[in-house]
C-alpha atoms as a PDB file:
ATOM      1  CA  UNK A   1     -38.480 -20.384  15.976  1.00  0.00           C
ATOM      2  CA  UNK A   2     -38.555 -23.880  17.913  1.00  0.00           C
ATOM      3  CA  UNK A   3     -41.423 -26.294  17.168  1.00  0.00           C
ATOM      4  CA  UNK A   4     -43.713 -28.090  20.129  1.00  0.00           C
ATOM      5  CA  UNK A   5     -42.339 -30.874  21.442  1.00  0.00           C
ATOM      6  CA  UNK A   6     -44.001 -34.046  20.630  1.00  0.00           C
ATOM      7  CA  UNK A   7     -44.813 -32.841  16.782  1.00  0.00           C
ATOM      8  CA  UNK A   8     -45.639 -35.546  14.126  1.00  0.00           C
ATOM      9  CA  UNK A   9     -45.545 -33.614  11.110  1.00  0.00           C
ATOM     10  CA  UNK A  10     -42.984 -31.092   9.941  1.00  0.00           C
ATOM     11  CA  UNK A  11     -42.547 -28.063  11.611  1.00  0.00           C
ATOM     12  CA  UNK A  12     -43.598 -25.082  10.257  1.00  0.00           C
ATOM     13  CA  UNK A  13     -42.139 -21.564  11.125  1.00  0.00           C
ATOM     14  CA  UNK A  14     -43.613 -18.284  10.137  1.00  0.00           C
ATOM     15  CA  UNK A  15     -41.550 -15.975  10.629  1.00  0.00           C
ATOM     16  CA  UNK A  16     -38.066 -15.758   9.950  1.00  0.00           C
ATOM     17  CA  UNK A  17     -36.883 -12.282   9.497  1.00  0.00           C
ATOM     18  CA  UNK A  18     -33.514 -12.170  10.827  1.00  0.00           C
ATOM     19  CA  UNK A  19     -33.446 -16.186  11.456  1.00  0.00           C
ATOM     20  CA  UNK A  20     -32.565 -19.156   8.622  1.00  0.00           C
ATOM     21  CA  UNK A  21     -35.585 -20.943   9.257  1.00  0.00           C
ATOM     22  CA  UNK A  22     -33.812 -24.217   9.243  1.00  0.00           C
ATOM     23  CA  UNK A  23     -31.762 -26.431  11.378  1.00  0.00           C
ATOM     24  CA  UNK A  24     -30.577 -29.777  13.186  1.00  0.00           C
ATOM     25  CA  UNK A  25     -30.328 -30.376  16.485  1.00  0.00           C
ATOM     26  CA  UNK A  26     -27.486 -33.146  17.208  1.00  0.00           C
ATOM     27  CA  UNK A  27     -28.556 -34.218  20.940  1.00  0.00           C
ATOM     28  CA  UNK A  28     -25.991 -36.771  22.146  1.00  0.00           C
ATOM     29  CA  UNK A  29     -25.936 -38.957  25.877  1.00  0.00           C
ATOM     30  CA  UNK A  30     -22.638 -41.319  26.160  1.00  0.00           C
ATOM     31  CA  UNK A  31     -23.506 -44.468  27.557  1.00  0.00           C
ATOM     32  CA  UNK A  32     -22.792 -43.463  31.209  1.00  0.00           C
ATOM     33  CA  UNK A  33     -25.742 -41.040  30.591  1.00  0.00           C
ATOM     34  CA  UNK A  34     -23.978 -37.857  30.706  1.00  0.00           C
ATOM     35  CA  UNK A  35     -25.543 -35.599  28.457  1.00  0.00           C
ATOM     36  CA  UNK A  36     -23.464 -33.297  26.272  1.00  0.00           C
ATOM     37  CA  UNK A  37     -24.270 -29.700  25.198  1.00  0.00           C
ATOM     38  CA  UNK A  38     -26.516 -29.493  22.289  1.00  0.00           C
ATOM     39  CA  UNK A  39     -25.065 -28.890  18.780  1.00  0.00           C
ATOM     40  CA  UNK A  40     -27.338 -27.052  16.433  1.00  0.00           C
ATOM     41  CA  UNK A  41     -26.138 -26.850  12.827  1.00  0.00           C
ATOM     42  CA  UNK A  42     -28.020 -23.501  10.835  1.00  0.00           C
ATOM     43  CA  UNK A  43     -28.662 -22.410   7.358  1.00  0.00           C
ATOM     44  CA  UNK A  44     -26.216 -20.539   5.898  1.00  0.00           C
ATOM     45  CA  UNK A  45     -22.403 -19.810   4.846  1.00  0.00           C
ATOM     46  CA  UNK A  46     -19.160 -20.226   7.010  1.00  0.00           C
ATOM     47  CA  UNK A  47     -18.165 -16.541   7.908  1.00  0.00           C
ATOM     48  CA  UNK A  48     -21.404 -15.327   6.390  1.00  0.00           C
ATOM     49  CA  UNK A  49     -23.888 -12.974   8.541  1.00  0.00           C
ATOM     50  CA  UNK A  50     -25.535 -15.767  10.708  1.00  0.00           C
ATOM     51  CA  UNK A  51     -21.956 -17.101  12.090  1.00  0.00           C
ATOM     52  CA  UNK A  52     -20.509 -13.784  12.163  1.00  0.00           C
ATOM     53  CA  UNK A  53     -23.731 -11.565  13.962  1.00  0.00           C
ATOM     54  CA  UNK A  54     -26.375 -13.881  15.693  1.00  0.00           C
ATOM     55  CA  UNK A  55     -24.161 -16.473  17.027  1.00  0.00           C
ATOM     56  CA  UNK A  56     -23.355 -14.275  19.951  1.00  0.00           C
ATOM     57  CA  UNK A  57     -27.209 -13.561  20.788  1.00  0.00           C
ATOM     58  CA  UNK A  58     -27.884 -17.239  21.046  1.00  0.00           C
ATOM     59  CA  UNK A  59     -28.302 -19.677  24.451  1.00  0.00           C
ATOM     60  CA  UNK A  60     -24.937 -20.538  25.837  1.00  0.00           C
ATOM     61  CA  UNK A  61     -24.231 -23.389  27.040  1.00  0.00           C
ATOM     62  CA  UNK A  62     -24.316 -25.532  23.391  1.00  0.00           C
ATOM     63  CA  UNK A  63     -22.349 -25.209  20.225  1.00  0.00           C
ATOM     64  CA  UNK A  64     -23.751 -23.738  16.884  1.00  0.00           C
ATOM     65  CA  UNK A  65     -22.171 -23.622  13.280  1.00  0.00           C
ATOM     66  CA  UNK A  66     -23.514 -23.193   9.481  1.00  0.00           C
ATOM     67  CA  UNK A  67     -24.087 -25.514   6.535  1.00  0.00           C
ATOM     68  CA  UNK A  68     -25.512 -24.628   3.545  1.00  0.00           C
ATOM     69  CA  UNK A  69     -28.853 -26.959   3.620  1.00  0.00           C
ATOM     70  CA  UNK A  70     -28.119 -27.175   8.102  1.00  0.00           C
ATOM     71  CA  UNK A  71     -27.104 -30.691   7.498  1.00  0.00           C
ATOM     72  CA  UNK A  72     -24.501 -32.905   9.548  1.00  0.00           C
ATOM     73  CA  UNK A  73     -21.684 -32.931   6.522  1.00  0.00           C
ATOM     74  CA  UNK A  74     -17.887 -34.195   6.962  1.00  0.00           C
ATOM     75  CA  UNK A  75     -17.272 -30.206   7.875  1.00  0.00           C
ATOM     76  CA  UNK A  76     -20.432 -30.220  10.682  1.00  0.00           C
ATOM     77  CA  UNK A  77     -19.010 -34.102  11.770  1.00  0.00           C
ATOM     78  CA  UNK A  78     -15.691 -32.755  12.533  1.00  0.00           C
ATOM     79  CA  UNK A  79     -16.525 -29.525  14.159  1.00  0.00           C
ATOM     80  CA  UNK A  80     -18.877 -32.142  16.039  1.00  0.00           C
ATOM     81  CA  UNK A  81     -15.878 -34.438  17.273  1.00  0.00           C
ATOM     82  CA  UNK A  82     -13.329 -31.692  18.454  1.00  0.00           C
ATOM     83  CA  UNK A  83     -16.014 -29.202  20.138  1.00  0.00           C
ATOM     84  CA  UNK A  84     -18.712 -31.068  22.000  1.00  0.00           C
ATOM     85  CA  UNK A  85     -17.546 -34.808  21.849  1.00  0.00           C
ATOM     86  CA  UNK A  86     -13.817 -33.462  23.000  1.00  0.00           C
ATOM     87  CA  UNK A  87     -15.400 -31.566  26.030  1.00  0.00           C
END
């Protein structure tokens, strides 16, 4: 599901049976250069099957929620601020 690092173009991802196929990565370092855990925002509905099912089979260590289109929203910006910045 992850593209190669370095990529120009778009990635472009086969298969995705039981995955949304789409999502953002919000990678933030605060200016001491402490890197916080990764927030990845995926296709699909609050409480719907991806948040409900897969989130539990995912890495730990980073933070993961749904938007319809995987964008940063105000919904995605404030889960942002009180679960990774907050840590």
């Amino acid at each position: 599901m992850w593209a190669g690092r370095g990529r120009r173009d778009g990635a472009r991802i086969t298969n995705t049976s039981k995955h949304t196929g789409r999502m953002t990565a919000v990678l933030t370092i605060r200016a001491d250069g402490e890197k916080l855990p990764i927030l990845f925002v995926l296709r699909g509905k609050l409480g719907g099957r991806i948040e409900t099912n897969e989130f539990e089979e995912y890495p730990e260590g980073h933070f993961y929620t749904v938007q319809e289109n995987a964008w940063m929203d105000a919904v995605t910006r404030h889960f942002y601020v009180e679960k990774v910045v907050k840590i």
